[in-house]
PDB file of N, CA and C in Angstrom:
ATOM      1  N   UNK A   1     141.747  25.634 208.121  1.00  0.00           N
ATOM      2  CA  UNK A   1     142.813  24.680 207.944  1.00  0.00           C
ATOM      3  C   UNK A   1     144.145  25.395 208.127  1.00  0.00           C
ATOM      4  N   UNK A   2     144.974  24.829 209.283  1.00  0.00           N
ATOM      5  CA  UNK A   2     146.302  25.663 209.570  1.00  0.00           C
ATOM      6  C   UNK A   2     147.438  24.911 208.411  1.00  0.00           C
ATOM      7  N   UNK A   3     148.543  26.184 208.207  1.00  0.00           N
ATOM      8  CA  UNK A   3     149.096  25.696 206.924  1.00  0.00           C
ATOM      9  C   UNK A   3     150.621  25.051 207.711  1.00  0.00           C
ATOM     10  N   UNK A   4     150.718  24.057 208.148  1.00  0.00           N
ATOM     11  CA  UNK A   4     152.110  23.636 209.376  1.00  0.00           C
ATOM     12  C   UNK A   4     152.727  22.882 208.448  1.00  0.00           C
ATOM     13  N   UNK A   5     153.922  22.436 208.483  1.00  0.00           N
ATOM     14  CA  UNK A   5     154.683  21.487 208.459  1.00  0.00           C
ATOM     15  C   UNK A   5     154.183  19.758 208.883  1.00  0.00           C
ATOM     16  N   UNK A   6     153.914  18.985 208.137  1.00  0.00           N
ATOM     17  CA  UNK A   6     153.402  18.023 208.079  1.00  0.00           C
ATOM     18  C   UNK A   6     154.513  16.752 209.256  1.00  0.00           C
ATOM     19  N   UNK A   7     155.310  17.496 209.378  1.00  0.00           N
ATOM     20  CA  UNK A   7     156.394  16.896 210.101  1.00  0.00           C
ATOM     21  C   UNK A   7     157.197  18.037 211.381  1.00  0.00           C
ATOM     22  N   UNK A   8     157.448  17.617 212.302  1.00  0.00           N
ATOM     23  CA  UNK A   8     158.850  18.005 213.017  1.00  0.00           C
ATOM     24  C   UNK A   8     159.618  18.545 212.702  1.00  0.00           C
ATOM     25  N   UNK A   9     160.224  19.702 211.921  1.00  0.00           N
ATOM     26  CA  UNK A   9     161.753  19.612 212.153  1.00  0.00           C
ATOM     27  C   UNK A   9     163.080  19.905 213.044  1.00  0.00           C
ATOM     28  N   UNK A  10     163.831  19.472 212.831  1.00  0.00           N
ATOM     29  CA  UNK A  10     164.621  19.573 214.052  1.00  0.00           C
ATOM     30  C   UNK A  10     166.130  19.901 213.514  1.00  0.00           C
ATOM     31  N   UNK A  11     167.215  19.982 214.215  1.00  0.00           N
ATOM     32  CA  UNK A  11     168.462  20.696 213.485  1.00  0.00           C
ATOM     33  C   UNK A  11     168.590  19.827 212.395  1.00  0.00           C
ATOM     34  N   UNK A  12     169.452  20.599 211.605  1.00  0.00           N
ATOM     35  CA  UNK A  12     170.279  19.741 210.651  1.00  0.00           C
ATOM     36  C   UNK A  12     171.852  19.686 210.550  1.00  0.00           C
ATOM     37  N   UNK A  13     172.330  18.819 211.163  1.00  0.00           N
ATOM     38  CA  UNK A  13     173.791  19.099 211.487  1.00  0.00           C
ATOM     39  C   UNK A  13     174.586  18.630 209.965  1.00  0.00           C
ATOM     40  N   UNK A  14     174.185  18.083 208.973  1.00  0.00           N
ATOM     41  CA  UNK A  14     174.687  17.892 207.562  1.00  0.00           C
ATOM     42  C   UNK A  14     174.752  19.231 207.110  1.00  0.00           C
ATOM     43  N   UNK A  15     173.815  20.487 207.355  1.00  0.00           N
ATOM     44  CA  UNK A  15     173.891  20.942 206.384  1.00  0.00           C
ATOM     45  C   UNK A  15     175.194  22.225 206.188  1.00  0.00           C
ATOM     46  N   UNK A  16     175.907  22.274 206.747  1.00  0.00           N
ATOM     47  CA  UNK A  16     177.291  23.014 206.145  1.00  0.00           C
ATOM     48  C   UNK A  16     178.125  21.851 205.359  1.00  0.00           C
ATOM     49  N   UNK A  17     178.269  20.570 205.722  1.00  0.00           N
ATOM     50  CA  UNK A  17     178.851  19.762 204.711  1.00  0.00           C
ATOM     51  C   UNK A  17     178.205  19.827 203.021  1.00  0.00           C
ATOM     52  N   UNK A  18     176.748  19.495 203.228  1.00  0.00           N
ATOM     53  CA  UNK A  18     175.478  19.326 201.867  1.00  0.00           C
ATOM     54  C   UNK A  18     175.904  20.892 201.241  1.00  0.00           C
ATOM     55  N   UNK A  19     175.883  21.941 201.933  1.00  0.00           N
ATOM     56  CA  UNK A  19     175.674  23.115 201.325  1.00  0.00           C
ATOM     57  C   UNK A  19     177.616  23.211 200.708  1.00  0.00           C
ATOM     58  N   UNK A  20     178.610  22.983 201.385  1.00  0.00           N
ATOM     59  CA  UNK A  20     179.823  22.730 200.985  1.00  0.00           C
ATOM     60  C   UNK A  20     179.871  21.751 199.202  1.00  0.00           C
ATOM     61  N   UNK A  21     179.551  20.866 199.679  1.00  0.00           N
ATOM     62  CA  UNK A  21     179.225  19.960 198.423  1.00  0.00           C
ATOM     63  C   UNK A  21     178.783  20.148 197.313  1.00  0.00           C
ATOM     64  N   UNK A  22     177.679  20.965 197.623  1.00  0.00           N
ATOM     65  CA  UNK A  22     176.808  21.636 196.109  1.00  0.00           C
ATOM     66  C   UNK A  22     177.231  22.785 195.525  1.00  0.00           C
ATOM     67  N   UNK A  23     178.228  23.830 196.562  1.00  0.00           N
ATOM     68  CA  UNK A  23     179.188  24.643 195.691  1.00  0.00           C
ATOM     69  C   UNK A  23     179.970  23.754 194.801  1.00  0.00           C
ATOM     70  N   UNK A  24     180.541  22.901 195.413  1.00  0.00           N
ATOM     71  CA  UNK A  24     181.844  22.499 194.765  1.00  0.00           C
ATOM     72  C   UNK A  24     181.157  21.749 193.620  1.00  0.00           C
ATOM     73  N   UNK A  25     180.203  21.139 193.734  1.00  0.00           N
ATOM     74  CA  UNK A  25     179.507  20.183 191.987  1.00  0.00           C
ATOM     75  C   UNK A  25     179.216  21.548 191.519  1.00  0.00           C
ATOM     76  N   UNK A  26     178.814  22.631 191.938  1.00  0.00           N
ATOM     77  CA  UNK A  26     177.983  23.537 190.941  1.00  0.00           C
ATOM     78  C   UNK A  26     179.498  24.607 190.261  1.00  0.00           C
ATOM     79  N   UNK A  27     180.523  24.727 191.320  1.00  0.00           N
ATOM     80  CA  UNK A  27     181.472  25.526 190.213  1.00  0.00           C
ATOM     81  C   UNK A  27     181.964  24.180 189.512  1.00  0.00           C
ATOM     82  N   UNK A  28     182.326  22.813 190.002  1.00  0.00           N
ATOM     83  CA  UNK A  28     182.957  21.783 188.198  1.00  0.00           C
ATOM     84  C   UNK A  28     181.807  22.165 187.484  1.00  0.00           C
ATOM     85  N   UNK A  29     180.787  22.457 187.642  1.00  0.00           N
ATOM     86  CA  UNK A  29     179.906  22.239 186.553  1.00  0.00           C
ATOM     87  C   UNK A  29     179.740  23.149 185.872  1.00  0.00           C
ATOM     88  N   UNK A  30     180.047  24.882 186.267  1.00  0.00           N
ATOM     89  CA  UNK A  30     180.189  26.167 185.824  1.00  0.00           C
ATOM     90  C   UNK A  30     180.935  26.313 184.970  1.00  0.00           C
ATOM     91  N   UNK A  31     182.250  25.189 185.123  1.00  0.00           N
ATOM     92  CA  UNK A  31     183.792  25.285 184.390  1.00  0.00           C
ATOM     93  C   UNK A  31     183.701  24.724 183.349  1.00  0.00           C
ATOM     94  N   UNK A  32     183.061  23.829 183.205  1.00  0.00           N
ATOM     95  CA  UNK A  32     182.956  22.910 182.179  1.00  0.00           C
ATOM     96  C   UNK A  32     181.607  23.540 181.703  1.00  0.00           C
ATOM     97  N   UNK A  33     180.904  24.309 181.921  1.00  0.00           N
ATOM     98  CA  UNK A  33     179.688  24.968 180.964  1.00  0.00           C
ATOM     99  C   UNK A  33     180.981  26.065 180.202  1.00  0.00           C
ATOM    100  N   UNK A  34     181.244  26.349 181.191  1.00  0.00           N
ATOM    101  CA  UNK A  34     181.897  27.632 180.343  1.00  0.00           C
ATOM    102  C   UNK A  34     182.616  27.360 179.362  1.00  0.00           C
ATOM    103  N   UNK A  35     183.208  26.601 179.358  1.00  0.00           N
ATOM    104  CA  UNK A  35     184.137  26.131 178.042  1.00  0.00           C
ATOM    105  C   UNK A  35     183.447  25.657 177.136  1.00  0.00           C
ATOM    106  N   UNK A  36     182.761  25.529 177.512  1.00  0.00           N
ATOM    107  CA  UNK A  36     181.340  25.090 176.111  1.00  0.00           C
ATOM    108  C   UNK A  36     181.326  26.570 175.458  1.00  0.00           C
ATOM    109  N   UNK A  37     180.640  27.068 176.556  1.00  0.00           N
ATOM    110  CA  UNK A  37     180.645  28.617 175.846  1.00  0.00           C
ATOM    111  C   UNK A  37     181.437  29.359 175.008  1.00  0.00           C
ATOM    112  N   UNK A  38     182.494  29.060 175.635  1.00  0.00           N
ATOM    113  CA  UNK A  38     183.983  29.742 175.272  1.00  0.00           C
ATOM    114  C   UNK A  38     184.279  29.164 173.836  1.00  0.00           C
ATOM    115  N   UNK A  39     184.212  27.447 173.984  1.00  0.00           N
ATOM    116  CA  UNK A  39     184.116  27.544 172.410  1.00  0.00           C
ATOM    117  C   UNK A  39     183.026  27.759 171.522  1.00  0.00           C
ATOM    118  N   UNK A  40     181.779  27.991 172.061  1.00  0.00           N
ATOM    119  CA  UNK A  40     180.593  28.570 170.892  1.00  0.00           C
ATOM    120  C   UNK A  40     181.021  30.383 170.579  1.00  0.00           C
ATOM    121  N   UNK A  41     181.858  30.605 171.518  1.00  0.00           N
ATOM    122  CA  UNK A  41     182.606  32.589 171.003  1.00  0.00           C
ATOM    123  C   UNK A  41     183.361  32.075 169.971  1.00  0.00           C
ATOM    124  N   UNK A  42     184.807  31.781 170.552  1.00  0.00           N
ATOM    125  CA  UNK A  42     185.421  31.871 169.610  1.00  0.00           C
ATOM    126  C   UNK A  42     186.375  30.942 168.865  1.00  0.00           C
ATOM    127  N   UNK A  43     185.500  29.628 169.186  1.00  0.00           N
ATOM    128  CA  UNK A  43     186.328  28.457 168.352  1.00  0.00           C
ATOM    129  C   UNK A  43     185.000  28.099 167.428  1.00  0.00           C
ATOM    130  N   UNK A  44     184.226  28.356 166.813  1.00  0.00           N
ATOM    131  CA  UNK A  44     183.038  27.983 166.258  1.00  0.00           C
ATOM    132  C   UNK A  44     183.527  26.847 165.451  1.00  0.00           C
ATOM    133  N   UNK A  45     184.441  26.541 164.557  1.00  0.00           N
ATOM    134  CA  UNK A  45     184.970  25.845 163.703  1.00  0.00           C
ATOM    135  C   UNK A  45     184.775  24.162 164.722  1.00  0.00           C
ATOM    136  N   UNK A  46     185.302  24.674 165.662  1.00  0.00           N
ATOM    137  CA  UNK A  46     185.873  23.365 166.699  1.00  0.00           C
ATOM    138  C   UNK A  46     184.156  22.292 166.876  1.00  0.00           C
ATOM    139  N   UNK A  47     183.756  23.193 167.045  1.00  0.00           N
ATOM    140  CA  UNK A  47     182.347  23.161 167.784  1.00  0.00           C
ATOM    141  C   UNK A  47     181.832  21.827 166.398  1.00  0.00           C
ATOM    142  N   UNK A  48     182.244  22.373 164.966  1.00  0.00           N
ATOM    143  CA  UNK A  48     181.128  22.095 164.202  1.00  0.00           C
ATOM    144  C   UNK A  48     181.606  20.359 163.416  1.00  0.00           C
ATOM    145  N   UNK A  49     182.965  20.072 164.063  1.00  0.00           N
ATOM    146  CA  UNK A  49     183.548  19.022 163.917  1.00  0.00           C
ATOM    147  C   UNK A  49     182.444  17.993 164.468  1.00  0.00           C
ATOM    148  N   UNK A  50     182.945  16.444 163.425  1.00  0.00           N
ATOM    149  CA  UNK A  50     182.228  15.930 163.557  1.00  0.00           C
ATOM    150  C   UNK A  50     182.745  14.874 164.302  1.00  0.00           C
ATOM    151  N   UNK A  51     182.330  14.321 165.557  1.00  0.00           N
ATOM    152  CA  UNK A  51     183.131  13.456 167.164  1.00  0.00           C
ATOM    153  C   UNK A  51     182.497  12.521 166.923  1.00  0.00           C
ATOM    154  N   UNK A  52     181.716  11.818 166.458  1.00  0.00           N
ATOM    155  CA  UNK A  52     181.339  10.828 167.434  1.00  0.00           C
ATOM    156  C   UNK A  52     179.592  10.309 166.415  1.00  0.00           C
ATOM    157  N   UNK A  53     179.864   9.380 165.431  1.00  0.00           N
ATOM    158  CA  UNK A  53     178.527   8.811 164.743  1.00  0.00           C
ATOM    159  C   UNK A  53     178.138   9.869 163.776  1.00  0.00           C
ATOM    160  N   UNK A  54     178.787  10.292 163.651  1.00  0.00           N
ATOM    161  CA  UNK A  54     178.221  11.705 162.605  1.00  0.00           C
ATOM    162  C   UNK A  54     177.301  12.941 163.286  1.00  0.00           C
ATOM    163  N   UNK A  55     177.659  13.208 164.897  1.00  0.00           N
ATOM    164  CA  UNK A  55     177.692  13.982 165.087  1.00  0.00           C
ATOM    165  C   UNK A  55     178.385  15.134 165.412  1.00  0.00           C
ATOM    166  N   UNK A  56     178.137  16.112 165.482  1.00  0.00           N
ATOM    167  CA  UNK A  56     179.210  17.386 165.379  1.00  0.00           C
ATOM    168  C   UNK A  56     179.479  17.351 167.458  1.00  0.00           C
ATOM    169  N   UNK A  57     180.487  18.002 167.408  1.00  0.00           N
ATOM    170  CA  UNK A  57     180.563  18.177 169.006  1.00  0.00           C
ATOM    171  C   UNK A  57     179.442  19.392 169.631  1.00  0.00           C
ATOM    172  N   UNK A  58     179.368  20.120 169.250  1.00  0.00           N
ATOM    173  CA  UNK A  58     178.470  20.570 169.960  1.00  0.00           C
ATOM    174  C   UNK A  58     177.062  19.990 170.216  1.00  0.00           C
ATOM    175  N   UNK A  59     176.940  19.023 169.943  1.00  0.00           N
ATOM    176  CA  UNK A  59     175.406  18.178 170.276  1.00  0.00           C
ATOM    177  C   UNK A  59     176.057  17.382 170.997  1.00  0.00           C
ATOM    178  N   UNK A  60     177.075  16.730 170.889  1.00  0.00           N
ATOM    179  CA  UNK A  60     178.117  15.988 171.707  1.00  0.00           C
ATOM    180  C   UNK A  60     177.932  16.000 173.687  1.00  0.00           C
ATOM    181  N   UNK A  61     178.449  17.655 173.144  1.00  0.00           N
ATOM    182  CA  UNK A  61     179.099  18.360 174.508  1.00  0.00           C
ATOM    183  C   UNK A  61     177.887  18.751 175.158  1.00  0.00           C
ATOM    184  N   UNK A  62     176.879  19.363 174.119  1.00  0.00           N
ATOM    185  CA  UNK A  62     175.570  19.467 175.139  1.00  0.00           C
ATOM    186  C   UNK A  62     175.021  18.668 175.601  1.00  0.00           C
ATOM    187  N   UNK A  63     174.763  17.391 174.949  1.00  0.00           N
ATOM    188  CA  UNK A  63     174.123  16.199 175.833  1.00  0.00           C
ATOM    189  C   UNK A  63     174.783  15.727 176.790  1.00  0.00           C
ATOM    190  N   UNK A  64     176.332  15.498 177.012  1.00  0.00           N
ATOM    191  CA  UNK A  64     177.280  15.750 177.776  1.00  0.00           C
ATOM    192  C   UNK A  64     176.723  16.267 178.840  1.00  0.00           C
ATOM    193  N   UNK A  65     176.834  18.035 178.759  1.00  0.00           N
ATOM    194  CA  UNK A  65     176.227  18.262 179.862  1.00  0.00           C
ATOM    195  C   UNK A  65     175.069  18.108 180.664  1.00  0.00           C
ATOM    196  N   UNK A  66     174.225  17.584 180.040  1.00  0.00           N
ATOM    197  CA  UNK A  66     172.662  17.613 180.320  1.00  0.00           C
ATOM    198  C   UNK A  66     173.023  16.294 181.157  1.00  0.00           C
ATOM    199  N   UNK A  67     173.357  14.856 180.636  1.00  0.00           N
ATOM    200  CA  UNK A  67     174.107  14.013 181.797  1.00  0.00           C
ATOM    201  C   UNK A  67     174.703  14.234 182.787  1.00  0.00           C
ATOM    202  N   UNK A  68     175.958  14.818 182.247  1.00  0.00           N
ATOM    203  CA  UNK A  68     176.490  15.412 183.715  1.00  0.00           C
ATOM    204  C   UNK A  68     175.594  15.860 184.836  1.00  0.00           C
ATOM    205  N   UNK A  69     175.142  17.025 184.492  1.00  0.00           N
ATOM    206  CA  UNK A  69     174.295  17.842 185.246  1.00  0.00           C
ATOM    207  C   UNK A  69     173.082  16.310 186.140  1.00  0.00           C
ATOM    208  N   UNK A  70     172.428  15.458 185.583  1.00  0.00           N
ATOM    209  CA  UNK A  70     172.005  14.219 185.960  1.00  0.00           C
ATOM    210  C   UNK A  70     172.485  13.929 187.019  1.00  0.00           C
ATOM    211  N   UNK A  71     174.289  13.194 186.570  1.00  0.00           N
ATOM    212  CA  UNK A  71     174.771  12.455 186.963  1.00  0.00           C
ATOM    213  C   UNK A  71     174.916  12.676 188.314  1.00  0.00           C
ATOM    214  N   UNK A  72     175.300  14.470 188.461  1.00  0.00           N
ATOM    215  CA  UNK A  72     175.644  15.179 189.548  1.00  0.00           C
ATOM    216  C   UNK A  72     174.614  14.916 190.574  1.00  0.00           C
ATOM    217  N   UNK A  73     173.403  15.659 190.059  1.00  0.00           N
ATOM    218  CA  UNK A  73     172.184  15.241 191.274  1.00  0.00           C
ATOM    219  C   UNK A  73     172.121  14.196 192.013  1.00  0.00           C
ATOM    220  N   UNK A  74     172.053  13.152 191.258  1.00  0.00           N
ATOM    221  CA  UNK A  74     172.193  11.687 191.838  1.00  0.00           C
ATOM    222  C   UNK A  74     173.221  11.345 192.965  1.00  0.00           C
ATOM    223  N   UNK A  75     174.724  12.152 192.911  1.00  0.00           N
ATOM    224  CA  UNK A  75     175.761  12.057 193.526  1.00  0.00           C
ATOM    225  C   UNK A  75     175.640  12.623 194.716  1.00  0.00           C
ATOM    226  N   UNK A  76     174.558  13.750 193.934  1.00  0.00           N
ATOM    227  CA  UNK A  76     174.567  15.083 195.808  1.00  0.00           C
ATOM    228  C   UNK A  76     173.458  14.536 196.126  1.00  0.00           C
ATOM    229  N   UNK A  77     172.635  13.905 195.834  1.00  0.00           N
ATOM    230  CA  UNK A  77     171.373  12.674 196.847  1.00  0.00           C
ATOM    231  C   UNK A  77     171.878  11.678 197.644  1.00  0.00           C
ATOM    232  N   UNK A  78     172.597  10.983 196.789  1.00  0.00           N
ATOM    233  CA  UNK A  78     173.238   9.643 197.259  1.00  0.00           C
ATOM    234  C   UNK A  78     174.091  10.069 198.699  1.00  0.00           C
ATOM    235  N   UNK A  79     175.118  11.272 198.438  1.00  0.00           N
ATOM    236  CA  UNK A  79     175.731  12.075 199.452  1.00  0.00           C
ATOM    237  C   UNK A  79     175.466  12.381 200.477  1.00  0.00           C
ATOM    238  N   UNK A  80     174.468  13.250 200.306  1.00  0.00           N
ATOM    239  CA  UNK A  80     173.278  13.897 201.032  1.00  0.00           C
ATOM    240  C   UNK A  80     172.747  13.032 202.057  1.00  0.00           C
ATOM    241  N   UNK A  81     172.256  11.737 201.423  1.00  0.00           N
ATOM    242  CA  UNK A  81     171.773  11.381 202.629  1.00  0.00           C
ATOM    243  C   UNK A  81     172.164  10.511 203.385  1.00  0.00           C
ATOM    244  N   UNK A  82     173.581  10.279 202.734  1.00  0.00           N
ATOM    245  CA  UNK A  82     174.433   9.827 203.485  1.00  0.00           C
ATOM    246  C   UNK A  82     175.149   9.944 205.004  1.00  0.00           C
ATOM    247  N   UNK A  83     175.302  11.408 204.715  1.00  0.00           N
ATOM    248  CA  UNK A  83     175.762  12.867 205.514  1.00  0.00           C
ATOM    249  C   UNK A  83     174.620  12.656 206.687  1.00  0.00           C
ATOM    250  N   UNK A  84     173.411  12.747 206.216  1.00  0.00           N
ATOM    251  CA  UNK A  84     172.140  13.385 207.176  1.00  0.00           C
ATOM    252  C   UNK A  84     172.292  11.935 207.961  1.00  0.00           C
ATOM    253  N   UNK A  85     171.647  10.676 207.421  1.00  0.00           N
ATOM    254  CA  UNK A  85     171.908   9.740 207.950  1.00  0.00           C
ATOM    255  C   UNK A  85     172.982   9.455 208.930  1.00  0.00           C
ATOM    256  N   UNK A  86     174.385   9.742 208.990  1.00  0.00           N
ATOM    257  CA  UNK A  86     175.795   9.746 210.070  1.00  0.00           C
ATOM    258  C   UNK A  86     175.229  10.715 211.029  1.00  0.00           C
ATOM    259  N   UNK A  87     175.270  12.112 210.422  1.00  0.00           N
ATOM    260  CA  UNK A  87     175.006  13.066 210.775  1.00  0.00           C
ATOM    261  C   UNK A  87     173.883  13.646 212.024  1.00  0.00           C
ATOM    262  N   UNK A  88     173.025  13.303 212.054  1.00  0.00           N
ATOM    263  CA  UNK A  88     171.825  13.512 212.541  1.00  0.00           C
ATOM    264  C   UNK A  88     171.328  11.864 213.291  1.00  0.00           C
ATOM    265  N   UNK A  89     172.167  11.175 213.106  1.00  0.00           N
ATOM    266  CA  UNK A  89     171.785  10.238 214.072  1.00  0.00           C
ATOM    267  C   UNK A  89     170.324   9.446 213.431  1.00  0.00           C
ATOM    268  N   UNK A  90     170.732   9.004 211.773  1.00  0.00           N
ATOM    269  CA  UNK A  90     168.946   8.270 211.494  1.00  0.00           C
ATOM    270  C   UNK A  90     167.807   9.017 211.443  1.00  0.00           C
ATOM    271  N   UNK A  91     167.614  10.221 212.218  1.00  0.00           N
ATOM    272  CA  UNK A  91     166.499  10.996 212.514  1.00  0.00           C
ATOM    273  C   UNK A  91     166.149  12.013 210.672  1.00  0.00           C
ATOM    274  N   UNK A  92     165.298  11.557 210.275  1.00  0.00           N
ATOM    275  CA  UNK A  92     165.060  12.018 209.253  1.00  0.00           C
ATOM    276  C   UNK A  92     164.600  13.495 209.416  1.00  0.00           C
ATOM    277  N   UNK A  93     164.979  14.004 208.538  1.00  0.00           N
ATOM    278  CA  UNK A  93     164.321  15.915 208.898  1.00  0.00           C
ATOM    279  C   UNK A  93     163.481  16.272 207.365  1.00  0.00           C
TER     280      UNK A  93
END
């Protein structure tokens, strides 16, 4: 049994835009981790405030991110194949 590609592929002219795109979601998303971080160093106090139903922000901000991080994927799919679709002329790769 030969181990091939179940498909064709052929160029991908999206992908310096797609690969452009996913830097740029992955450093907002670096920036905004980090400040999470930044306040679990040295604002601990901040962190332990209570935002939102009687929870503290840091359960806040982490579920926060765990959405975000979601929200993002969905954006660089939706994007994505947006791009490939213009891009590539319909021809799925």
């Amino acid at each position: 049994m030969l181990h091939e590609p179940a498909v064709e592929l052929g160029a991908d002219h999206a992908s310096r835009r797609k690969t452009r795109l996913g830097l740029i979601l992955f450093f907002v998303y670096a920036v905004i981790y980090a400040v999470f971080v930044l306040l679990g160093l040295f604002f601990t106090d901040t962190l332990g405030m209570i935002v939102f139903s009687g929870l503290n922000l840091a359960v806040v901000y982490g579920f926060g991110l765990i959405l975000l991080a979601f929200l993002m994927g969905l954006i660089y799919s939706l994007v994505c194949t947006r791009m490939e679709d213009k891009m590539n002329g319909g021809v799925k790769i």
